[in-house]
PDB file of N, CA and C in Angstrom:
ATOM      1  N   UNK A   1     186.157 140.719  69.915  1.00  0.00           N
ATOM      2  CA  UNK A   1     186.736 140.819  71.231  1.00  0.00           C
ATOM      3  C   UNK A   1     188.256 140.693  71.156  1.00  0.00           C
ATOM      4  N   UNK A   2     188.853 139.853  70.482  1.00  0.00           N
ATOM      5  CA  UNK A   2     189.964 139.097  70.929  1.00  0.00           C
ATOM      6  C   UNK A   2     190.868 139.864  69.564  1.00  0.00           C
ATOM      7  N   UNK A   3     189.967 141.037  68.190  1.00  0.00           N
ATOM      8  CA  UNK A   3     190.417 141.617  67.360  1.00  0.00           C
ATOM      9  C   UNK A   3     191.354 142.716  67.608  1.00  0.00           C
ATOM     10  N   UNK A   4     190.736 143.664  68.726  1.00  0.00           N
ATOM     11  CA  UNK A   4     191.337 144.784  68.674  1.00  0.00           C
ATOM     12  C   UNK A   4     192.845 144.349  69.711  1.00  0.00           C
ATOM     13  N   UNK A   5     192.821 143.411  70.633  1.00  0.00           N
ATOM     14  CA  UNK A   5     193.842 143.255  70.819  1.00  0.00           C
ATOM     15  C   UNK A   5     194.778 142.744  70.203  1.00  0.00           C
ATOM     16  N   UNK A   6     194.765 141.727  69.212  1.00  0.00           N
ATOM     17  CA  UNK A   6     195.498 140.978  68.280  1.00  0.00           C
ATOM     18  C   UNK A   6     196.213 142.411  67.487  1.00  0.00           C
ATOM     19  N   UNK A   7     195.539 143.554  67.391  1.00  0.00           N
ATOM     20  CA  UNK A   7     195.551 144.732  66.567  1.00  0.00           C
ATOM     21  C   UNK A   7     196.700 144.991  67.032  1.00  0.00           C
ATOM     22  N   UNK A   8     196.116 145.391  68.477  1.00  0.00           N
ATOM     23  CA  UNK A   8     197.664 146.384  69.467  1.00  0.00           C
ATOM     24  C   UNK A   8     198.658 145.660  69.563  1.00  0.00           C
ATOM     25  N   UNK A   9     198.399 143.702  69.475  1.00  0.00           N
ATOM     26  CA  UNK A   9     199.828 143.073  69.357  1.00  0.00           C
ATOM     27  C   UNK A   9     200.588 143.629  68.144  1.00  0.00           C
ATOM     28  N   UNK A  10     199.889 144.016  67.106  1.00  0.00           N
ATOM     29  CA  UNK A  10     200.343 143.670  65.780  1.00  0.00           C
ATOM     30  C   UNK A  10     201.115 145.129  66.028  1.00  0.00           C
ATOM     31  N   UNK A  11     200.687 146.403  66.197  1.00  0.00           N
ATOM     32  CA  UNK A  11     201.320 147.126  66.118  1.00  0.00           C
ATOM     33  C   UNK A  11     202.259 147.749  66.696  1.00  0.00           C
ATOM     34  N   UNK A  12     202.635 146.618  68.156  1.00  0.00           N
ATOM     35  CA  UNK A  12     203.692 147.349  68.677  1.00  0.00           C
ATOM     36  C   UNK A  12     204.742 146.088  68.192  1.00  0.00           C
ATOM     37  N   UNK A  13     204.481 144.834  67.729  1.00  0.00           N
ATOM     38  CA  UNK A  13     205.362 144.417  67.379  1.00  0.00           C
ATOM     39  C   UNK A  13     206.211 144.815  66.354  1.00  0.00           C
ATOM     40  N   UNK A  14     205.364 145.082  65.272  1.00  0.00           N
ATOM     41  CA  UNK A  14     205.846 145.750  63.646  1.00  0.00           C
ATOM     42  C   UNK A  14     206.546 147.279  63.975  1.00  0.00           C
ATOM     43  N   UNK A  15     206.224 148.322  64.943  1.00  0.00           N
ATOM     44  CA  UNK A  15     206.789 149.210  65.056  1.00  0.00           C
ATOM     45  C   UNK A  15     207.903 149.161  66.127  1.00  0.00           C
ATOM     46  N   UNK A  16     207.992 148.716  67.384  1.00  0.00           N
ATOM     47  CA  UNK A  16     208.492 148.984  68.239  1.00  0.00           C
ATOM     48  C   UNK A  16     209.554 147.984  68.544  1.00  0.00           C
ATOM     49  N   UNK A  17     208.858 146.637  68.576  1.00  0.00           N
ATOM     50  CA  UNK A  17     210.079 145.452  68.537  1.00  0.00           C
ATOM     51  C   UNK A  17     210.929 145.157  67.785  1.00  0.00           C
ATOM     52  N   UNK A  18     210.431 145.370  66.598  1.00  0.00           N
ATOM     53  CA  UNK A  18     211.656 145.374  64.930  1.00  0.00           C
ATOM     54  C   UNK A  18     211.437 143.907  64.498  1.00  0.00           C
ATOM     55  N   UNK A  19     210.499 143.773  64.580  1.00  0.00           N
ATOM     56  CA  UNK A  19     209.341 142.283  63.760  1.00  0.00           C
ATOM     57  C   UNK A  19     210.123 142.994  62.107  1.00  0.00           C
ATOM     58  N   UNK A  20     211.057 142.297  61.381  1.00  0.00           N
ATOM     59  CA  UNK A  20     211.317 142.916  59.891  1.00  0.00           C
ATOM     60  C   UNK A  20     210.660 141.390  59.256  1.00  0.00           C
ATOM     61  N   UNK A  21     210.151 140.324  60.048  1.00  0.00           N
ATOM     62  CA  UNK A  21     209.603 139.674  58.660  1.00  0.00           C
ATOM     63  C   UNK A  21     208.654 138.816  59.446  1.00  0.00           C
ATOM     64  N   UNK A  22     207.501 138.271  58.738  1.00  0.00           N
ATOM     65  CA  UNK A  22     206.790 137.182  59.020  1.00  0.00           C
ATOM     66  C   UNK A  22     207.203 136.456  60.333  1.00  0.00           C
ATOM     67  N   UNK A  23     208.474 135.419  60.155  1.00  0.00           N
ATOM     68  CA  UNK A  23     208.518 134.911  60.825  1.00  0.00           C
ATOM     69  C   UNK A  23     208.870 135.431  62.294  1.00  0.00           C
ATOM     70  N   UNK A  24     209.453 136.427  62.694  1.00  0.00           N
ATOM     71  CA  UNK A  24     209.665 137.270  63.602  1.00  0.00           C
ATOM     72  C   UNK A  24     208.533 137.602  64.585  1.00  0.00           C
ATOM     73  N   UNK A  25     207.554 137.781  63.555  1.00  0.00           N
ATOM     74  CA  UNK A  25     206.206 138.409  63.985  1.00  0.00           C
ATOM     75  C   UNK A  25     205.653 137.216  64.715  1.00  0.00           C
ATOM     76  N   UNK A  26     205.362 136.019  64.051  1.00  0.00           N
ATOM     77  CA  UNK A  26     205.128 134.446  64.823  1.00  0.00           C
ATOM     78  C   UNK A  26     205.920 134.491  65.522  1.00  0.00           C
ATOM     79  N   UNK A  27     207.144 134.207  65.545  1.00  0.00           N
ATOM     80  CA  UNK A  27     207.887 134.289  66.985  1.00  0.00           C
ATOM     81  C   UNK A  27     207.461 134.885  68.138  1.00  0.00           C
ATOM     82  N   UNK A  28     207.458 136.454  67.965  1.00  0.00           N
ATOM     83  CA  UNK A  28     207.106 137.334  69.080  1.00  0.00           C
ATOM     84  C   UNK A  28     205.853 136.604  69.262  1.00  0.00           C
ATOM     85  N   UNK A  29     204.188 137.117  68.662  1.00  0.00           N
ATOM     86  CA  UNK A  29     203.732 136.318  68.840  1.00  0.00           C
ATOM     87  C   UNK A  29     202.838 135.451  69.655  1.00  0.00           C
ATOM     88  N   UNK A  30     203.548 134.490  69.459  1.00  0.00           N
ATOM     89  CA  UNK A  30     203.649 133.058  70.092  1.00  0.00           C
ATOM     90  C   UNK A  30     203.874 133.594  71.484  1.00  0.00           C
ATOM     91  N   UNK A  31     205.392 133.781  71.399  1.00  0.00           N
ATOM     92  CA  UNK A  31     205.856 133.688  72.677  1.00  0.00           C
ATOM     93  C   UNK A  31     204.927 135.234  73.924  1.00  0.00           C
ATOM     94  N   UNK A  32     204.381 136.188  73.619  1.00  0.00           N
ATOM     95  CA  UNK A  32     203.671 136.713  74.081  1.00  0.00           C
ATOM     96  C   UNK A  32     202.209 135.870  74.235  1.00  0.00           C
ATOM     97  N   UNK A  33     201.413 135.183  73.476  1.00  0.00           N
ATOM     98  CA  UNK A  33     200.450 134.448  73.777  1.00  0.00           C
ATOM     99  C   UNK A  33     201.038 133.559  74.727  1.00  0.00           C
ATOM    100  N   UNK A  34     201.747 132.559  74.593  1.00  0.00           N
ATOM    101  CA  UNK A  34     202.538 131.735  75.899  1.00  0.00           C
ATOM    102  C   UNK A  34     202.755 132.414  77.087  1.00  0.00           C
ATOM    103  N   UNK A  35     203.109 133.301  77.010  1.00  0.00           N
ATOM    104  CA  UNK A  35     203.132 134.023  78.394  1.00  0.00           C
ATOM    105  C   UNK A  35     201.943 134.405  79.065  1.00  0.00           C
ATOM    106  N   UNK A  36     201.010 135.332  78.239  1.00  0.00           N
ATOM    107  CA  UNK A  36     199.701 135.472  79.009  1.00  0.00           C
ATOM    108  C   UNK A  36     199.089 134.015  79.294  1.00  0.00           C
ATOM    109  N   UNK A  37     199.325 132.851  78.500  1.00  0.00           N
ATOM    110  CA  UNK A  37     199.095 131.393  79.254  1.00  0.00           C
ATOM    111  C   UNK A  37     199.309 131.244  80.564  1.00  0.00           C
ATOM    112  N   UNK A  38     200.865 131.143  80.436  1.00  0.00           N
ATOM    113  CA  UNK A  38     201.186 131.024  82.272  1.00  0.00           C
ATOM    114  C   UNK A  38     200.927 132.148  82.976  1.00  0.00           C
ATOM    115  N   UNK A  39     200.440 133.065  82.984  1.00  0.00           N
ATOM    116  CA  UNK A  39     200.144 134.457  83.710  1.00  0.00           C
ATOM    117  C   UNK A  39     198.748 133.571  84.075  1.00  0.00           C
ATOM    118  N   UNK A  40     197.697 133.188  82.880  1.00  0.00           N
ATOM    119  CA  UNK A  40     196.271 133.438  83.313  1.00  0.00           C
ATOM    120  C   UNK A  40     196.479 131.603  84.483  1.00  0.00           C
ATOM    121  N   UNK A  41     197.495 130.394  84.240  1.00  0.00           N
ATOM    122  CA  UNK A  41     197.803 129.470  85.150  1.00  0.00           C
ATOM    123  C   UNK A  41     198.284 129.904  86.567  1.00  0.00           C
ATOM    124  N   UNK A  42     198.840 130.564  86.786  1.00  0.00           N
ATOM    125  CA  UNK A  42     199.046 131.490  87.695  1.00  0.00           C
ATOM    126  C   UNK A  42     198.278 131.946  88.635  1.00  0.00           C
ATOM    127  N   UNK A  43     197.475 132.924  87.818  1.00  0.00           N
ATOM    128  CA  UNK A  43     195.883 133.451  88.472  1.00  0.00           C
ATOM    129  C   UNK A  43     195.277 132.422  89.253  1.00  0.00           C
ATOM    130  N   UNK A  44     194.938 131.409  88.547  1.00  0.00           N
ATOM    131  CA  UNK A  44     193.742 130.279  88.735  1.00  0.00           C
ATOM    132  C   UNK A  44     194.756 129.863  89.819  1.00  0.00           C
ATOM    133  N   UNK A  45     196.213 129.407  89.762  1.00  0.00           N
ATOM    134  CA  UNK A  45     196.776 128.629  91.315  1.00  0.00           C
ATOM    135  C   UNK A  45     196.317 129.526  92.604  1.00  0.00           C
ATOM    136  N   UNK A  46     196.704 130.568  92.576  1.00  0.00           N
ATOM    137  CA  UNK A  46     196.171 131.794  93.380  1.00  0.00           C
ATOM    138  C   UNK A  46     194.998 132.148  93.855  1.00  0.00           C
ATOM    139  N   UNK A  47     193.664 131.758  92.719  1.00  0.00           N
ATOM    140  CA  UNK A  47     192.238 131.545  93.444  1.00  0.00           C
ATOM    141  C   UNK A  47     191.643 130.247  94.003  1.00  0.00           C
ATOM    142  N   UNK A  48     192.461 129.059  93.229  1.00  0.00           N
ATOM    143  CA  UNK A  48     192.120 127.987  94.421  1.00  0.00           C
ATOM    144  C   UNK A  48     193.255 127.991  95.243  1.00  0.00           C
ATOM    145  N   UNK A  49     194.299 128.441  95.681  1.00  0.00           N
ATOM    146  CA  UNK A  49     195.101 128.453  96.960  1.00  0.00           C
ATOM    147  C   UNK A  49     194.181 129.271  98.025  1.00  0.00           C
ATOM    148  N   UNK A  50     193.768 130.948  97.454  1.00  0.00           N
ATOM    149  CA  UNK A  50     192.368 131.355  98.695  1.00  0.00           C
ATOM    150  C   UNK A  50     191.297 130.889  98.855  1.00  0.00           C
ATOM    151  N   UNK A  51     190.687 129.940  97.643  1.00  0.00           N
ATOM    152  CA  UNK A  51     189.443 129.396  98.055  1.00  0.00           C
ATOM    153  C   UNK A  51     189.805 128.152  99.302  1.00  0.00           C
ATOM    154  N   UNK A  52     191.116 127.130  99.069  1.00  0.00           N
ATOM    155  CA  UNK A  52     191.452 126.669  99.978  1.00  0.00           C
ATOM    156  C   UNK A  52     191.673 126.997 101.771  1.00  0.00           C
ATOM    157  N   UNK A  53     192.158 128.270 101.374  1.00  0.00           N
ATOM    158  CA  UNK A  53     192.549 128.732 102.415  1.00  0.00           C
ATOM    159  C   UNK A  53     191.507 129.092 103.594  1.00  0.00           C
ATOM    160  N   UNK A  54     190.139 129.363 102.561  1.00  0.00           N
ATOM    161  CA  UNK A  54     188.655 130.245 103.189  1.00  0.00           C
ATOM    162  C   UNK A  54     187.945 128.812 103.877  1.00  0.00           C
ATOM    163  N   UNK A  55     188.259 127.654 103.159  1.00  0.00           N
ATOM    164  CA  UNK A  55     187.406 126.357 103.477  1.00  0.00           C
ATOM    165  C   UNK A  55     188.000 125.380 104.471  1.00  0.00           C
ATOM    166  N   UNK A  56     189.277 126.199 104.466  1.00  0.00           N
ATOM    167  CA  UNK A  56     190.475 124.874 105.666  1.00  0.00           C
ATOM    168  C   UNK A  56     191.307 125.191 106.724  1.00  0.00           C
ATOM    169  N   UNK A  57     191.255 126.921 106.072  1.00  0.00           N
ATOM    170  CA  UNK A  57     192.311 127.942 107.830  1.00  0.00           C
ATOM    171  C   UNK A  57     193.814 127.555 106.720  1.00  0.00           C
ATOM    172  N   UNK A  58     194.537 127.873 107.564  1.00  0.00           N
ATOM    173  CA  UNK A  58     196.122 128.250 107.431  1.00  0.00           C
ATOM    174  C   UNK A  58     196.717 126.791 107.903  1.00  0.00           C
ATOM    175  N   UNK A  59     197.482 126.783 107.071  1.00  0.00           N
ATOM    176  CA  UNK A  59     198.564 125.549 107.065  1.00  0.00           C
ATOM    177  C   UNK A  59     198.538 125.210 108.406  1.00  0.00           C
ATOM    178  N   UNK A  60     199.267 126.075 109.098  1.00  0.00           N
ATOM    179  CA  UNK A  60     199.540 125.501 110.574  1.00  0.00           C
ATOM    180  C   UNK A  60     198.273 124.844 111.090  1.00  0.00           C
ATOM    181  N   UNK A  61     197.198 126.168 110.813  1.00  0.00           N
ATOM    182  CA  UNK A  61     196.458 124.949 111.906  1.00  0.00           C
ATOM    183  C   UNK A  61     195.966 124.043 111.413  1.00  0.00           C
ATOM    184  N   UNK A  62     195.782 123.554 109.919  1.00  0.00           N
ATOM    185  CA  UNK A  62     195.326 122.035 109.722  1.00  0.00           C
ATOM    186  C   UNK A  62     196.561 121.170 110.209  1.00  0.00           C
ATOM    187  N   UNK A  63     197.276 121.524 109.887  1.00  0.00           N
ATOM    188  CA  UNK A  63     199.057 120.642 110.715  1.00  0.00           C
ATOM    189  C   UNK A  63     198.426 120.509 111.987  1.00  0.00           C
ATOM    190  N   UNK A  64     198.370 121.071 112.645  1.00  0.00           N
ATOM    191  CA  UNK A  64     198.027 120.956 114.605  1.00  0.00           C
ATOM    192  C   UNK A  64     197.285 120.232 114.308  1.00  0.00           C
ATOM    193  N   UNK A  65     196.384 120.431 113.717  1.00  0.00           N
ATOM    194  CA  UNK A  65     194.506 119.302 113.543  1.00  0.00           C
ATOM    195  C   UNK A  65     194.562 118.148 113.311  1.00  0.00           C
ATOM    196  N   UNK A  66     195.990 117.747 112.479  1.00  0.00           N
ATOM    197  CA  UNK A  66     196.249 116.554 112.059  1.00  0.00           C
ATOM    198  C   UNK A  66     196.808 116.142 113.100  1.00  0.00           C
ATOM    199  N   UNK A  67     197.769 116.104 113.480  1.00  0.00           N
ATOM    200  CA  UNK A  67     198.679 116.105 114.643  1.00  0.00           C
ATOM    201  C   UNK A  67     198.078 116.069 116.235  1.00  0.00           C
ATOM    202  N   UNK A  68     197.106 116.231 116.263  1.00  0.00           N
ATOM    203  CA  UNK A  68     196.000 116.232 117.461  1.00  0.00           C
ATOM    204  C   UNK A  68     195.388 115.132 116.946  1.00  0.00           C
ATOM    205  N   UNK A  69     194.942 115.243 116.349  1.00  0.00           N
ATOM    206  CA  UNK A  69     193.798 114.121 115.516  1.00  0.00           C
ATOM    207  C   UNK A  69     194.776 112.532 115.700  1.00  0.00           C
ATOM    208  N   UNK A  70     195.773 112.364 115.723  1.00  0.00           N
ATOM    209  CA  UNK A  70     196.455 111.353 115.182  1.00  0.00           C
ATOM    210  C   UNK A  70     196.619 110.794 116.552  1.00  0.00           C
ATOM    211  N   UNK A  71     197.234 111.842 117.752  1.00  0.00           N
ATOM    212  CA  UNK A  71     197.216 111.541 118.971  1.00  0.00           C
ATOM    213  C   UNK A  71     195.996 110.858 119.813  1.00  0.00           C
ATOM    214  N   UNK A  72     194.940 111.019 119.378  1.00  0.00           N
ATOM    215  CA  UNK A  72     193.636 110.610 119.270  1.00  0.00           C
ATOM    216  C   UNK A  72     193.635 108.959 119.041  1.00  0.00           C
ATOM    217  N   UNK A  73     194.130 108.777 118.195  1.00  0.00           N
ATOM    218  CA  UNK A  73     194.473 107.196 117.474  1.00  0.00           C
ATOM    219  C   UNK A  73     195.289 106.511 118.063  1.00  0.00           C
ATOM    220  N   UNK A  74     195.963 106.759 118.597  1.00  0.00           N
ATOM    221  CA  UNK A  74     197.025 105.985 118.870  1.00  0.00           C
ATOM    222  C   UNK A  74     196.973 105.992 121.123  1.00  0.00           C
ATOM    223  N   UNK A  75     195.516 106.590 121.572  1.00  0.00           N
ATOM    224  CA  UNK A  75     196.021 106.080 122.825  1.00  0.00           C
ATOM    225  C   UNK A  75     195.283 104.895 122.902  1.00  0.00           C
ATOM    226  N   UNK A  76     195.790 104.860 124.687  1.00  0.00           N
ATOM    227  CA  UNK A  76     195.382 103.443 124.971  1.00  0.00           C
ATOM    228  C   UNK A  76     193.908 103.971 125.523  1.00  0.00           C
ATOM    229  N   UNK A  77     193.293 102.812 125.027  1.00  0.00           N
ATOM    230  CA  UNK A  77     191.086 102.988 125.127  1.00  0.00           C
ATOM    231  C   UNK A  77     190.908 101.612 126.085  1.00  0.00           C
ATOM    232  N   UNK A  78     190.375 102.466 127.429  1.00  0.00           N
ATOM    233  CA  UNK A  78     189.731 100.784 128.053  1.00  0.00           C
ATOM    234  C   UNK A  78     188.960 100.029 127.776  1.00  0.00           C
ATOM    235  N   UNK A  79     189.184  99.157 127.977  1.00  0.00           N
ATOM    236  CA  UNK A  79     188.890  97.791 127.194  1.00  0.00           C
ATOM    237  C   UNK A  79     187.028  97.260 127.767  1.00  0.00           C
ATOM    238  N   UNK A  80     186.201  97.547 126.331  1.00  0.00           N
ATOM    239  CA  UNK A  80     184.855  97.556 126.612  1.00  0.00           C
ATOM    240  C   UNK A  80     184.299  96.157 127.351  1.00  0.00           C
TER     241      UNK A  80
END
């Protein structure tokens, strides 16, 4: 699975980037694996920000909800 892409890294680094030695090649690399890291961290903030979004509504209105809710607390209740 994870071969043939390692492949296409290999060959556009060695041809196209100008990888002239070993260590170059680790460099690039690296720093291309690091990146698809924070790309795929990214993703995942983005599917629990909509799964949030599907289970709680939009900012504002949990703000109002709170903000209603709180007004709730704080009146005066006749005295049982």
């Amino acid at each position: 699975m994870f071969e043939q892409a390692f492949k296409n890294i290999d060959d556009v680094l060695w041809k196209e980037a100008g990888c002239t030695t070993e260590l170059d090649y680790t460099e690039q690399t690296s720093w291309l694996l690091f990146l698809k890291y924070l790309d795929g961290l990214e993703r995942a903030d983005e599917a629990q920000l909509s799964d949030a979004l599907a289970d709680l509504g939009r900012a504002e209105d949990i703000g109002r909800l709170f903000v209603d809710f709180q007004k709730h607390l704080y009146e005066d209740r006749p005295a049982a």
